[in-house]
Protein backbone atom coordinates (compact mmCIF):
# COMPACT_ATOMS: atom_id res chain seq x y z
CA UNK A 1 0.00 0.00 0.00
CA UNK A 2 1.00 3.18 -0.28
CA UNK A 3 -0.05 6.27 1.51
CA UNK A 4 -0.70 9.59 0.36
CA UNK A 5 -0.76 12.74 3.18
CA UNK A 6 -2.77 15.16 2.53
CA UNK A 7 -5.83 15.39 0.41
CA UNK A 8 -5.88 18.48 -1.50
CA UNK A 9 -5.15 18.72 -5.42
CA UNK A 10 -1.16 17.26 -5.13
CA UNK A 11 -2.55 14.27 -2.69
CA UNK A 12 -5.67 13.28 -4.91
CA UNK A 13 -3.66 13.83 -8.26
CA UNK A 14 -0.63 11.20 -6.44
CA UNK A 15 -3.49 8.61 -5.53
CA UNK A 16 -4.90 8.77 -8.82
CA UNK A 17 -1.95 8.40 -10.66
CA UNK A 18 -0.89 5.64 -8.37
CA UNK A 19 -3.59 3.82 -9.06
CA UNK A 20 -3.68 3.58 -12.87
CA UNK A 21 0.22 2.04 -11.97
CA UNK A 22 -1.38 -0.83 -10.37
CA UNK A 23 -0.78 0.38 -7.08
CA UNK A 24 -3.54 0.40 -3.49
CA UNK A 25 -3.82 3.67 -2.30
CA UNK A 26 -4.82 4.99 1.13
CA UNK A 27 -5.08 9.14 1.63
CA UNK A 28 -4.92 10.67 4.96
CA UNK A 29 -6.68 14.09 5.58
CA UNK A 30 -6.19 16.21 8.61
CA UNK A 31 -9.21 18.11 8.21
CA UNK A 32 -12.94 17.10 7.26
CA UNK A 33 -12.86 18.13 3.49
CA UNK A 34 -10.88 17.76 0.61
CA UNK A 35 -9.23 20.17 -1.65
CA UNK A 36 -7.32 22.18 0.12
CA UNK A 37 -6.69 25.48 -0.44
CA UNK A 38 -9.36 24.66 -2.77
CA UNK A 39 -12.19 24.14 -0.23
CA UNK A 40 -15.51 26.19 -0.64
CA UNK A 41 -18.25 28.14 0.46
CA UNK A 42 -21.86 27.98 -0.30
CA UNK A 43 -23.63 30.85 -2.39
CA UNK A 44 -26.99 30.96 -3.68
CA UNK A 45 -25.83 29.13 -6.98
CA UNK A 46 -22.55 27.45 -7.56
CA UNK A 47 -20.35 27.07 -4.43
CA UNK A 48 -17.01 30.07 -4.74
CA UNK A 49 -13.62 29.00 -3.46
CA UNK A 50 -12.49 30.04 -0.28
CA UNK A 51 -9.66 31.70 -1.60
CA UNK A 52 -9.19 33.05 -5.22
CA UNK A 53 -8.44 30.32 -7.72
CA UNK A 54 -8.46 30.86 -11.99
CA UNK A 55 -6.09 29.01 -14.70
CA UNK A 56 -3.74 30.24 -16.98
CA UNK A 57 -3.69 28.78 -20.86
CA UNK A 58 0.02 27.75 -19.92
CA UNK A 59 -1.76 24.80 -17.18
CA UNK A 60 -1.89 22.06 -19.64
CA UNK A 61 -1.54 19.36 -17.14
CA UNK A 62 -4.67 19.62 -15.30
CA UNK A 63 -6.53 20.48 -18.32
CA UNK A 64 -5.67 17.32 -19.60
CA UNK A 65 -6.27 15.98 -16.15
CA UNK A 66 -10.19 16.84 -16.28
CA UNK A 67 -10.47 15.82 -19.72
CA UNK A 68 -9.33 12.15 -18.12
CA UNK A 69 -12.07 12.53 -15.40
CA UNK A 70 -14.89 13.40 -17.65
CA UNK A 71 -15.06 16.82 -16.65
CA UNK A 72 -13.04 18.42 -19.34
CA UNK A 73 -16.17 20.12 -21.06
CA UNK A 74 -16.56 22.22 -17.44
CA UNK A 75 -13.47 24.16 -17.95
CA UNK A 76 -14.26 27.68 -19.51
CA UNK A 77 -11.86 30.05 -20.93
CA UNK A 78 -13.13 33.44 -20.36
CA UNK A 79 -11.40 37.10 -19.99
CA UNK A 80 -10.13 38.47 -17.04
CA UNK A 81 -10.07 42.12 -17.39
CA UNK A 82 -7.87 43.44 -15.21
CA UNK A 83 -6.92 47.41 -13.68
CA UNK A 84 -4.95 49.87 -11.83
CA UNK A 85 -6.95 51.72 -8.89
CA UNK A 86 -4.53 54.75 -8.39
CA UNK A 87 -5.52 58.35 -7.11
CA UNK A 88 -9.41 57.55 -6.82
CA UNK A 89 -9.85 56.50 -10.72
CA UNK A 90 -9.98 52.99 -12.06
CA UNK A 91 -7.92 52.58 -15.04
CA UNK A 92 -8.84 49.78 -17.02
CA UNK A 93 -5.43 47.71 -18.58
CA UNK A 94 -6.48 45.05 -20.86
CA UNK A 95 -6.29 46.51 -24.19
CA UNK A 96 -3.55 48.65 -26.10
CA UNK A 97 -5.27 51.54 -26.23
CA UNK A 98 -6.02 51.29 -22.47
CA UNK A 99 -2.51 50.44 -21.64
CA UNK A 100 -1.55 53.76 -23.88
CA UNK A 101 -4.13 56.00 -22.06
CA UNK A 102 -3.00 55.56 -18.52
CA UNK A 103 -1.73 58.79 -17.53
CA UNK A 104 0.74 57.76 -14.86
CA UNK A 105 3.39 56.23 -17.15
CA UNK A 106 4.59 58.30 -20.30
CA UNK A 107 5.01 56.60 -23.89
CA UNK A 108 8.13 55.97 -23.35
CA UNK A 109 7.72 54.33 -19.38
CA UNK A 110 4.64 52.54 -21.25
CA UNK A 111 6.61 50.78 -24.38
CA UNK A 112 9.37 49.47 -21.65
CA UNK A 113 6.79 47.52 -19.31
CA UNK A 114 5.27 46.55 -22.98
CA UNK A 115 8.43 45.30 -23.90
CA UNK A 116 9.36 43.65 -21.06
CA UNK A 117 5.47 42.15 -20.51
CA UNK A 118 6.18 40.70 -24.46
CA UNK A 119 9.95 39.36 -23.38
CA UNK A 120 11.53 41.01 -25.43
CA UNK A 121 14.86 43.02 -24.34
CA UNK A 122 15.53 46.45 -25.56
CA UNK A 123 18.60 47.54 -23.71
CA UNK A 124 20.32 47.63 -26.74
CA UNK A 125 18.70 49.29 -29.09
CA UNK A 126 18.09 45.97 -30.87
CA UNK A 127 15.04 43.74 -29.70
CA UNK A 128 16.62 40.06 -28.40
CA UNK A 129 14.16 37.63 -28.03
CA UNK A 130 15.95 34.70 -25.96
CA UNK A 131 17.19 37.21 -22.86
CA UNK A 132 14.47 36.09 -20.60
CA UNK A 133 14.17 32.47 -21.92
CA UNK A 134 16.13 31.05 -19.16
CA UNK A 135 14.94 31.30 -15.87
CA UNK A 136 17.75 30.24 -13.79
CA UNK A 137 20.31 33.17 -14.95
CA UNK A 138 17.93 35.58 -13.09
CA UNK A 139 17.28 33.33 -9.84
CA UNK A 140 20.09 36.11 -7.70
CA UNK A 141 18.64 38.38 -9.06
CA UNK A 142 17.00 41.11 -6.77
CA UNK A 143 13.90 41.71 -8.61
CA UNK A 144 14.36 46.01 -7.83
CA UNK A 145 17.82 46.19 -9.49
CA UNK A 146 15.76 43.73 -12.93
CA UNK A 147 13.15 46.24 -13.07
CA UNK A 148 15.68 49.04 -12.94
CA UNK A 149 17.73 47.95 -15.73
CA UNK A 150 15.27 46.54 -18.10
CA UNK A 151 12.43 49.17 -17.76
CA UNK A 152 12.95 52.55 -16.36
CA UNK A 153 12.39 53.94 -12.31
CA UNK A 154 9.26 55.59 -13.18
CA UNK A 155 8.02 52.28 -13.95
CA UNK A 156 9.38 50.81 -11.13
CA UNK A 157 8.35 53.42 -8.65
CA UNK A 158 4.73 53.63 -9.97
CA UNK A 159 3.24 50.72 -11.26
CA UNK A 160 5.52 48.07 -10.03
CA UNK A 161 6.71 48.89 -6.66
CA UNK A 162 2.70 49.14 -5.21
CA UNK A 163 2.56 45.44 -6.63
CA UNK A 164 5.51 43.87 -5.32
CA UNK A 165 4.58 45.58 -1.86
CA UNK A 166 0.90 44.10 -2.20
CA UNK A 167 2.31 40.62 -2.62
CA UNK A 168 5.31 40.33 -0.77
CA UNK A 169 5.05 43.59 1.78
CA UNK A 170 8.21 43.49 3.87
CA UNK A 171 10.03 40.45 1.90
CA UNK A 172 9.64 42.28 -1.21
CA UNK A 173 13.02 43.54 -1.20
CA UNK A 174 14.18 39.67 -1.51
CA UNK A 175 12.23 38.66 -4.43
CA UNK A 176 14.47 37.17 -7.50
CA UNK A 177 13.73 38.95 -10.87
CA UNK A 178 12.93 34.97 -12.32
CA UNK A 179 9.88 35.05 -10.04
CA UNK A 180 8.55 38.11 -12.37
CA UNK A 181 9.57 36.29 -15.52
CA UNK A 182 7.78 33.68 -14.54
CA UNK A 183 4.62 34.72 -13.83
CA UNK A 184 4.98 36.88 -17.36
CA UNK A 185 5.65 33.49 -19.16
CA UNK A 186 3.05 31.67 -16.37
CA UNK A 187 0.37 34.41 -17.12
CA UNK A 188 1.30 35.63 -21.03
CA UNK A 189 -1.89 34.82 -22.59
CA UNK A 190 -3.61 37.50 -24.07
CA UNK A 191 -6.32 38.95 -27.13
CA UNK A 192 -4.92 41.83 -28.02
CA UNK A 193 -8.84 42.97 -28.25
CA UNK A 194 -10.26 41.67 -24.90
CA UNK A 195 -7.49 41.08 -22.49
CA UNK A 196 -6.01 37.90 -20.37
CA UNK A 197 -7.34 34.93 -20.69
CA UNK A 198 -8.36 32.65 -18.03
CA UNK A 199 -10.16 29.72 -17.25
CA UNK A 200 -12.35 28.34 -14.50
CA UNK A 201 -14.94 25.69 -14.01
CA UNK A 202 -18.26 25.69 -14.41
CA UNK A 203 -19.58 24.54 -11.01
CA UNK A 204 -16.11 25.71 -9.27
CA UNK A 205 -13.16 23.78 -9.01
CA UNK A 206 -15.06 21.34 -6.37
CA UNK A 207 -16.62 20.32 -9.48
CA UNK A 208 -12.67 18.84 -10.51
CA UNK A 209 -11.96 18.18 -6.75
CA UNK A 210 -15.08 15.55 -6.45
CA UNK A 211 -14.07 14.21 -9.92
CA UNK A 212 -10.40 12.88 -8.47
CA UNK A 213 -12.38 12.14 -5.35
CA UNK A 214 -14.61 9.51 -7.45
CA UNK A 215 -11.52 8.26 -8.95
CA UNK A 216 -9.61 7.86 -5.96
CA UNK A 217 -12.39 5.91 -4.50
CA UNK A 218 -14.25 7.32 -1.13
CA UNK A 219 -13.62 4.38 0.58
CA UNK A 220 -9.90 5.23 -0.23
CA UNK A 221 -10.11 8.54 1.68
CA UNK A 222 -9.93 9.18 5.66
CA UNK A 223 -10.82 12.87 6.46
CA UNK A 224 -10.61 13.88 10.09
CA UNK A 225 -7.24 11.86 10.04
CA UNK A 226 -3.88 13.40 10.67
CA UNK A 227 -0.44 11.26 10.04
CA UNK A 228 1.39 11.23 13.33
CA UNK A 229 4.56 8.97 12.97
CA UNK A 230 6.36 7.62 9.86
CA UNK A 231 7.99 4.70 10.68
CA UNK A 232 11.87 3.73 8.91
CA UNK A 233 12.93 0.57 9.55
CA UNK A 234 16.58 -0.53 7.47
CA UNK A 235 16.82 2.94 5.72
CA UNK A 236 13.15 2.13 3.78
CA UNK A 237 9.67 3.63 5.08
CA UNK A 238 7.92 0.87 6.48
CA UNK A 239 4.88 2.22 8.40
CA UNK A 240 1.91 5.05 9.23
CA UNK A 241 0.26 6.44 12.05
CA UNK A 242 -2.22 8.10 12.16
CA UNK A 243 -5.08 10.01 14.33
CA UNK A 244 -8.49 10.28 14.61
CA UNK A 245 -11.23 10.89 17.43
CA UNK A 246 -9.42 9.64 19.41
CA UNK A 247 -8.56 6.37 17.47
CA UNK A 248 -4.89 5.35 16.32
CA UNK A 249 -3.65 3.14 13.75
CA UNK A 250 -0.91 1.95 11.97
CA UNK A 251 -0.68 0.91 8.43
CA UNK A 252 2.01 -0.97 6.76
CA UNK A 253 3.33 0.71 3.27
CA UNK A 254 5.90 0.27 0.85
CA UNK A 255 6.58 3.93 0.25
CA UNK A 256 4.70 7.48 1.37
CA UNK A 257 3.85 10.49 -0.35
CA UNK A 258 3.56 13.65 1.88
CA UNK A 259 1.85 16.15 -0.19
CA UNK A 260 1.47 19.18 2.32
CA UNK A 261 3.41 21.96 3.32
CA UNK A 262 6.65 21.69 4.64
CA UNK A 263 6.05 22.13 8.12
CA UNK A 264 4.13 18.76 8.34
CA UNK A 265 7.39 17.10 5.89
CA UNK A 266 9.81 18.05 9.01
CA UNK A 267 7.46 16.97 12.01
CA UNK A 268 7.45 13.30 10.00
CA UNK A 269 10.86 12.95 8.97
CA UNK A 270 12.68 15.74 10.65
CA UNK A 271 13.63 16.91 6.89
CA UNK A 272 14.33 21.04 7.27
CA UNK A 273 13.00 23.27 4.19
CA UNK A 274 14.17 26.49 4.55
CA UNK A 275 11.81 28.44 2.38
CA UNK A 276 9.84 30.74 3.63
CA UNK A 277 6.04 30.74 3.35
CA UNK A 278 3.68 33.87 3.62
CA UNK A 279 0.22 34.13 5.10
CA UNK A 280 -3.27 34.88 3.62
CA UNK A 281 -6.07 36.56 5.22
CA UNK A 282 -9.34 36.48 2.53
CA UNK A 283 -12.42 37.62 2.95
CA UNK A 284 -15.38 36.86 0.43
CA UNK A 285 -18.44 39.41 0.76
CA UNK A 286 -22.08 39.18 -1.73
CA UNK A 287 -23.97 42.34 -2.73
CA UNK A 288 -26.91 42.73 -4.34
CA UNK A 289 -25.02 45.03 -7.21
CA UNK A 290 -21.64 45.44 -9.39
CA UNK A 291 -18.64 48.15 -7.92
CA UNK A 292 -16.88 47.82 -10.82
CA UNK A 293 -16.53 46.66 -14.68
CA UNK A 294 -13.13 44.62 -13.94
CA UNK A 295 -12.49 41.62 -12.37
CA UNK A 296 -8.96 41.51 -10.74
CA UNK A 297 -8.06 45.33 -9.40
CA UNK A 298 -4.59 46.07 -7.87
CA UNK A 299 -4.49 49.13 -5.94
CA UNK A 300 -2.32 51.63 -5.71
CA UNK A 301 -3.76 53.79 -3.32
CA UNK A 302 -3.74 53.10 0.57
CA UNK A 303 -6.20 50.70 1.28
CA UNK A 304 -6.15 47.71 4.20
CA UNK A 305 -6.59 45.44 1.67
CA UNK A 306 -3.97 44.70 -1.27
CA UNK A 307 -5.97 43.38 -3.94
CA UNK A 308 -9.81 43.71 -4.91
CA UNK A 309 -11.54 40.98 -7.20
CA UNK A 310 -14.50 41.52 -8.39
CA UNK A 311 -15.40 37.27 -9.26
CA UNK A 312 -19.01 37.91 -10.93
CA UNK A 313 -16.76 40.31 -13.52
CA UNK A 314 -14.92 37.20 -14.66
CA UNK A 315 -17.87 34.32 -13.77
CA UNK A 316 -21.56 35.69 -14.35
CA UNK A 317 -23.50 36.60 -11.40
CA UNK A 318 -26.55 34.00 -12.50
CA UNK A 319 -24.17 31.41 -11.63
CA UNK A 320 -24.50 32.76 -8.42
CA UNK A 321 -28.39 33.41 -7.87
CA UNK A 322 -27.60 36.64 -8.69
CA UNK A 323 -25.13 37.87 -5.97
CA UNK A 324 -22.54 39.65 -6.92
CA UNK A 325 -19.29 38.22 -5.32
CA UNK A 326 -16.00 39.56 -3.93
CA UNK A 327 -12.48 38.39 -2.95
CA UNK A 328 -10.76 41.09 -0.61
CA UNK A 329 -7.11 39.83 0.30
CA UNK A 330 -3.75 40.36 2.18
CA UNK A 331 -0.46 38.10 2.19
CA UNK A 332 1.03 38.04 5.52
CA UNK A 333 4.76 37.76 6.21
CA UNK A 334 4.77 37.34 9.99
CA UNK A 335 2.06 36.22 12.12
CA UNK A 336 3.47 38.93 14.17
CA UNK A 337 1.48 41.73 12.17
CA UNK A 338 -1.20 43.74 12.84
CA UNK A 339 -3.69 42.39 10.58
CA UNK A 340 -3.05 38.82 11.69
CA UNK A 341 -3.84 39.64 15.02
CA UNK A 342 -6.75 41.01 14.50
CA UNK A 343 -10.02 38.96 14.66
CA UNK A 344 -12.22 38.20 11.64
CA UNK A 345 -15.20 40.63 12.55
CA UNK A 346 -12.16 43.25 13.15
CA UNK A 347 -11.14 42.66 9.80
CA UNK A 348 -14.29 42.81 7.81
CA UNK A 349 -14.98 45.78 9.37
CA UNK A 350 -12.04 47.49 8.24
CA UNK A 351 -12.20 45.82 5.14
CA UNK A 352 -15.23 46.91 4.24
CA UNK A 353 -14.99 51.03 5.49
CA UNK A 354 -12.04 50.58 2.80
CA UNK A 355 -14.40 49.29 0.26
CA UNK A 356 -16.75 52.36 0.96
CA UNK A 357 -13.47 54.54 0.26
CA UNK A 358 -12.28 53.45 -2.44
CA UNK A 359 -15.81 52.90 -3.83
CA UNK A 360 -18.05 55.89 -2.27
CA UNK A 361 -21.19 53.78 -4.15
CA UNK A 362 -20.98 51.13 -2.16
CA UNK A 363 -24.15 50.89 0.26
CA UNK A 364 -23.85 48.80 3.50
CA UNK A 365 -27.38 47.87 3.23
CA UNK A 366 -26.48 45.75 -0.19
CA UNK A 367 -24.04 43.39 1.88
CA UNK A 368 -25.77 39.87 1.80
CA UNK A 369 -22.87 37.95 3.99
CA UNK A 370 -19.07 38.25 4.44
CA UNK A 371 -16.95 35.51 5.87
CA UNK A 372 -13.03 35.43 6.03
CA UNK A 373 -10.34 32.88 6.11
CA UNK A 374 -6.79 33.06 6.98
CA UNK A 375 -4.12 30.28 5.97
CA UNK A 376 -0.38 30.96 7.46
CA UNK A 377 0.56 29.09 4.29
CA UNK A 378 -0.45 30.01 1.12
CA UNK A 379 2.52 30.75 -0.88
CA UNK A 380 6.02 31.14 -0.70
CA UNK A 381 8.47 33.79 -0.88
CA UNK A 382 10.13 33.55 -4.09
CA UNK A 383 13.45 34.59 -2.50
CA UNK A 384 16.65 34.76 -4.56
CA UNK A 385 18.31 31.44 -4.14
CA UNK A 386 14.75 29.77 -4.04
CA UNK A 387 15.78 26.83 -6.48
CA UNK A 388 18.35 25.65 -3.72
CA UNK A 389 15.79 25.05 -0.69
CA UNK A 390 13.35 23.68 -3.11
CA UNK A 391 12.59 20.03 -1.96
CA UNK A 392 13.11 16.73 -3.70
CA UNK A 393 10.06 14.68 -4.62
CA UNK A 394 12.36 11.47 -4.32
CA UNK A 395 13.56 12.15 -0.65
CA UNK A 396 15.31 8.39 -0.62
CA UNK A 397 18.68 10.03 0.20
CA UNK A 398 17.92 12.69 3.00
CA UNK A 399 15.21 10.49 4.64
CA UNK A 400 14.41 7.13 3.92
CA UNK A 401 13.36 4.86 0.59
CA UNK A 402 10.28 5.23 0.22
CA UNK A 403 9.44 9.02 1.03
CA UNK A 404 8.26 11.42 -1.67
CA UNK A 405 7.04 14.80 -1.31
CA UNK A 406 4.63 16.31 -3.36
CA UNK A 407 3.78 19.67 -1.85
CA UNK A 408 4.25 23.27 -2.56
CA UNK A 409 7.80 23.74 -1.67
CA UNK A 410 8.11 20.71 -4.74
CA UNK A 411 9.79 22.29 -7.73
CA UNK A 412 6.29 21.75 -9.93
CA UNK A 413 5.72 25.39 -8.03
CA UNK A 414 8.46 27.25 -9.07
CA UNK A 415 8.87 30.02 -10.59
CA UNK A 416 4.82 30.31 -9.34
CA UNK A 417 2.10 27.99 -7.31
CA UNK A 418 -0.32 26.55 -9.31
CA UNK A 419 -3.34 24.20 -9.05
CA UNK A 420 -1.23 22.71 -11.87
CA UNK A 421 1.87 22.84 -10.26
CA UNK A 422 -0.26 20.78 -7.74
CA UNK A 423 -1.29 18.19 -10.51
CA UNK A 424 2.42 17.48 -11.55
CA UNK A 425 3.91 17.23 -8.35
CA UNK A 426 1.24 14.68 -7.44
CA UNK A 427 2.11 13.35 -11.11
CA UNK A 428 6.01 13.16 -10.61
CA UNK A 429 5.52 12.07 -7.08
CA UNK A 430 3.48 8.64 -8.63
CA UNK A 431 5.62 8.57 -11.62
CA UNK A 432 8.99 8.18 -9.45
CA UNK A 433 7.23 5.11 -7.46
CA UNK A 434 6.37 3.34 -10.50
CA UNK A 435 9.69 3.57 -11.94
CA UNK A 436 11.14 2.54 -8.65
CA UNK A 437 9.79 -0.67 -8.76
């Protein structure tokens, strides 16, 4: 048998892959649902994720993984219209001429971030198309002096600075410049007429989560179970604990994925990872009417809050019953902080005075419900010298044959976490047994 820990995407997608090799399966799930970061809430339509989730055309993998599952015809490809909230105006930035209107960036500033958006390198005075192609030469980096050198310090300063504060607040300094060519390359596709596209899943991505739950088999999958001990007996895994209710038992296996955070890796095997992860504290909020005509809005100005989504801009509001839906969100670097101290009904009520700010149309009485989560563990810090603390999935010579990892400090989420970065770890994870054999 093998066992899988954790049962969010990177657990199922192991298990399922595992068991088109041949092999039995058992998944162990601390808490008492499945997906994750991917878990839900319930609306008057569809249920919404918890916290934000979308694909990029470049996630192949877990396309292909629905199509396997039957639930291929669910994923929609839709635009995500995206803008700049600076000085009390919303600037719309999907289309050319919208990107040439905004004020705070002259032509010039403007055809560098194109440029660089495009990856293609100017410096010169003659456009090379390869600079940016390898990652790696830009992992020491520091992602300040990149921006510097390959657009100009007005762009830095005023449309890239704000975002790199939103996402990474005190640890942006320590960013590599690969991170940001990334995400370009992770997030690069575009109509030059409508904007980014994205996709999503009609029904949510529970709708993909039940599908690898079915697969997997139910009977497959303890929730409300938490791995205690990991057994090593002759340098080889040989053994499970686990937890529940007050129950404990132990299950023989021939090798383990642990597809969760870090954190849980070490207290198993005593494995270190030395990245560093950063909170999220996410709200969700229904009104009975539209704020906006955009769908994801980064903000300039000082609100509590670093980024605004509007989801019923990017999925229709009928899917819904007709609520209009919201994602309000902060990363957190230290659970020292303010905002992580404060309770949830503290937050959404600061939260929301900023909404009525930034928005002076937005009427109290139109709030249906608001609820907030917080995860100290949502994403990491994309440091310079990331690549080096990434862990293996095969973790036969630092622990013990027999011990794979599959979670997000895996190298399937590098140079950015993914759902599909989720899929292939899961993927590799499976992929490494079989061959092991």
């Amino acid at each position: 048998m093998i066992g899988v820990v954790g049962g969010g995407i990177a657990g199922l997608a192991a298990a399922y892959r595992l068991q088109q090799r041949g092999h039995e399966v058992r998944v162990f799930e601390a808490s008492d649902g499945f997906g994750g970061l991917a878990a839900t809430y319930e609306t008057a339509g569809d249920p919404l994720e918890v916290y934000y989730h979308h694909l990029s055309k470049s996630e192949e993998t877990i396309v292909d993984l629905a199509e396997e599952l039957g639930v291929g015809d669910h994923i929609e490809w839709r635009v995500g219209k995206n803008a700049y909230y600076v000085d009390g105006v919303v600037h719309p930035l999907d289309k050319p001429w919208e990107i040439l209107a905004y004020p705070h960036l002259s032509l010039y500033d403007t055809f560098r971030l194109a440029m660089l958006t495009m990856e293609v390198d100017v410096r010169s005075g003659i456009p090379s198309f390869d600079t940016y192609d390898d990652l790696e030469a830009f992992e020491d980096v520091p992602i300040r002096d990149f921006l510097l050198e390959h657009t100009t310090r007005h762009v830095y300063e005023n449309f890239w600075e704000p975002l790199l504060e939103a996402k990474f607040g005190s640890r942006a300094a320590d960013v590599s410049a690969a991170w940001l060519l990334g995400r370009i390359k992770f997030r690069g596709e575009r109509d030059l007429l409508r904007g980014e596209i994205l996709g999503y899943v009609d029904g949510g991505f529970a709708v993909l989560v039940e599908a690898l739950v079915d697969a997997v088999g139910r009977e497959n999958i303890e929730t409300g179970t938490r791995v205690t001990e990991l057994a090593v007996e002759g340098g080889a895994v040989e053994s499970v604990t686990v937890e529940s209710d007050d129950e404990r038992s132990t299950y023989d296996c021939e090798a383990v994925v642990v597809a969760t955070m870090p954190n849980v890796l070490e207290s198993l095997t005593g494995y270190p990872c030395e990245i560093d992860f950063q909170g999220t504290v996410c709200s969700v909020f229904s009104t009975e009417r539209s704020l906006t005509e955009t769908y994801w809005l980064n903000i300039a100005d000082d609100a509590p809050f670093g980024v605004f989504i509007e989801h019923t801009n990017f999925v229709p509001p009928e899917r819904y019953g007709g609520e209009h839906l919201y994602y309000l969100a902060s990363y957190v670097q230290d659970p020292g902080e303010e905002l992580w101290q404060r309770s949830d009904s503290e937050i959404e009520r600061r939260w929301l005075e900023g909404v009525s700010r930034l928005f002076p149309q937005f009427d109290r009485n139109d709030l249906n419900w608001i609820e907030t989560a917080r995860n100290p563990r949502t994403a990491p810090v994309y440091e310079r010298g990331y690549l080096d603390m990434v862990v293996p999935y095969d973790l036969g010579e630092d622990v013990a044959d027999g011990v794979y990892y599959a979670g997000m400090a895996s190298r399937a989420q590098y140079p950015e976490r993914s759902l599909n970065g989720a899929v292939v770890a899961g993927f590799e994870c499976a992929d490494r047994i079989a061959r092991s054999e």
